[in-house]
Protein backbone atom coordinates (compact mmCIF):
# COMPACT_ATOMS: atom_id res chain seq x y z
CA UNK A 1 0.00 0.00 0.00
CA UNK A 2 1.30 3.52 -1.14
CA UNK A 3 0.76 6.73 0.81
CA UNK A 4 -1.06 9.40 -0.74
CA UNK A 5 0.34 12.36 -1.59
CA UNK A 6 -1.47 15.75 -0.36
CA UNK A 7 0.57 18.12 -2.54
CA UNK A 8 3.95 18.39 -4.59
CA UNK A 9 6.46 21.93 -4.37
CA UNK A 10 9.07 21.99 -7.23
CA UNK A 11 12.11 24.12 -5.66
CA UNK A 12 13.32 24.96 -9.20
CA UNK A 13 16.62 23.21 -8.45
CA UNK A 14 17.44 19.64 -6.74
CA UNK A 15 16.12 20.21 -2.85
CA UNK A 16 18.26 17.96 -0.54
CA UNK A 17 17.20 19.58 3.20
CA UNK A 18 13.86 18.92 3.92
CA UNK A 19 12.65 19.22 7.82
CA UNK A 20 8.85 18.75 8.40
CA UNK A 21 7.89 19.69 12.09
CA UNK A 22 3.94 20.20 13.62
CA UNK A 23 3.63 23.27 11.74
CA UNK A 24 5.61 23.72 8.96
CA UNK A 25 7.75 22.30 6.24
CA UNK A 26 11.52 23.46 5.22
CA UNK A 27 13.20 23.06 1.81
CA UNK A 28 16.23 23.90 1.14
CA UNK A 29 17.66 23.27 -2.59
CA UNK A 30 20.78 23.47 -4.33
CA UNK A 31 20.17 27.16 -5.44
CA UNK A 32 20.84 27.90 -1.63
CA UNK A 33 17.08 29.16 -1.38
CA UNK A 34 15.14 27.59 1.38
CA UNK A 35 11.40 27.76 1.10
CA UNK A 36 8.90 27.73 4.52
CA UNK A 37 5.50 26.04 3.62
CA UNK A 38 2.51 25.58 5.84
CA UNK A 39 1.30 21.61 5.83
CA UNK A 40 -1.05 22.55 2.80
CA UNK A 41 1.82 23.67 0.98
CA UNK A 42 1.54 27.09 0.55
CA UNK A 43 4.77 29.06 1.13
CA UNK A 44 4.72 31.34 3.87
CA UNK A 45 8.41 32.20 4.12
CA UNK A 46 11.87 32.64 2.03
CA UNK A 47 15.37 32.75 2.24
CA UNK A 48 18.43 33.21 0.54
CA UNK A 49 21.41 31.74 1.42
CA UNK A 50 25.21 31.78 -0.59
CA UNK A 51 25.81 28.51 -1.35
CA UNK A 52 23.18 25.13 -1.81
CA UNK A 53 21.48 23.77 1.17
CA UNK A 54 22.18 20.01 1.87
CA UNK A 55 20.74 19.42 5.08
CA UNK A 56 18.17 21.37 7.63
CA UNK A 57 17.91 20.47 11.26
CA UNK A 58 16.33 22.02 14.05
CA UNK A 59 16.17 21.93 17.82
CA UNK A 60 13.42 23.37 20.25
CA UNK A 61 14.44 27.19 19.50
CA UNK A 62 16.31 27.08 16.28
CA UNK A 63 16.63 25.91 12.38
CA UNK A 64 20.34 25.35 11.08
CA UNK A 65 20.81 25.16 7.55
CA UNK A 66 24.38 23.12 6.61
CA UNK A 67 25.63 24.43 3.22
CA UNK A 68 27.77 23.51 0.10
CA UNK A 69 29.82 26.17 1.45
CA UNK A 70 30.99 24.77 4.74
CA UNK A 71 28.67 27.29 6.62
């Protein structure tokens, strides 16, 4: 049995971090933009960062974005 999906987001460029909490939904892509979408996948938020995102974990307070640029 497949799950179904609710909604797709194309990130214009190959997304890599992706952290999904109670309220929201990071992507972060290649591009270095991260996008902020509420669970029915509207976007709510951007960013810009220098370099591609590869990874985006959080803790109680905070997000942290790892980049291609060692940053």
């Amino acid at each position: 049995m497949m799950a179904p999906i609710l909604w797709k987001f194309k990130s214009q460029s190959s997304a890599f971090g992706i952290f999904i909490d109670a309220n929201r939904c990071w992507v972060g892509n290649q591009s270095g933009e991260i996008f902020v979408l509420n669970l029915q996948g509207k976007v709510i938020n951007q960013f810009q960062l220098p370099d591609g995102v590869k990874c985006l974990v959080a803790d109680d307070a905070w997000i942290y974005a790892g980049c291609d640029d060692g940053n």
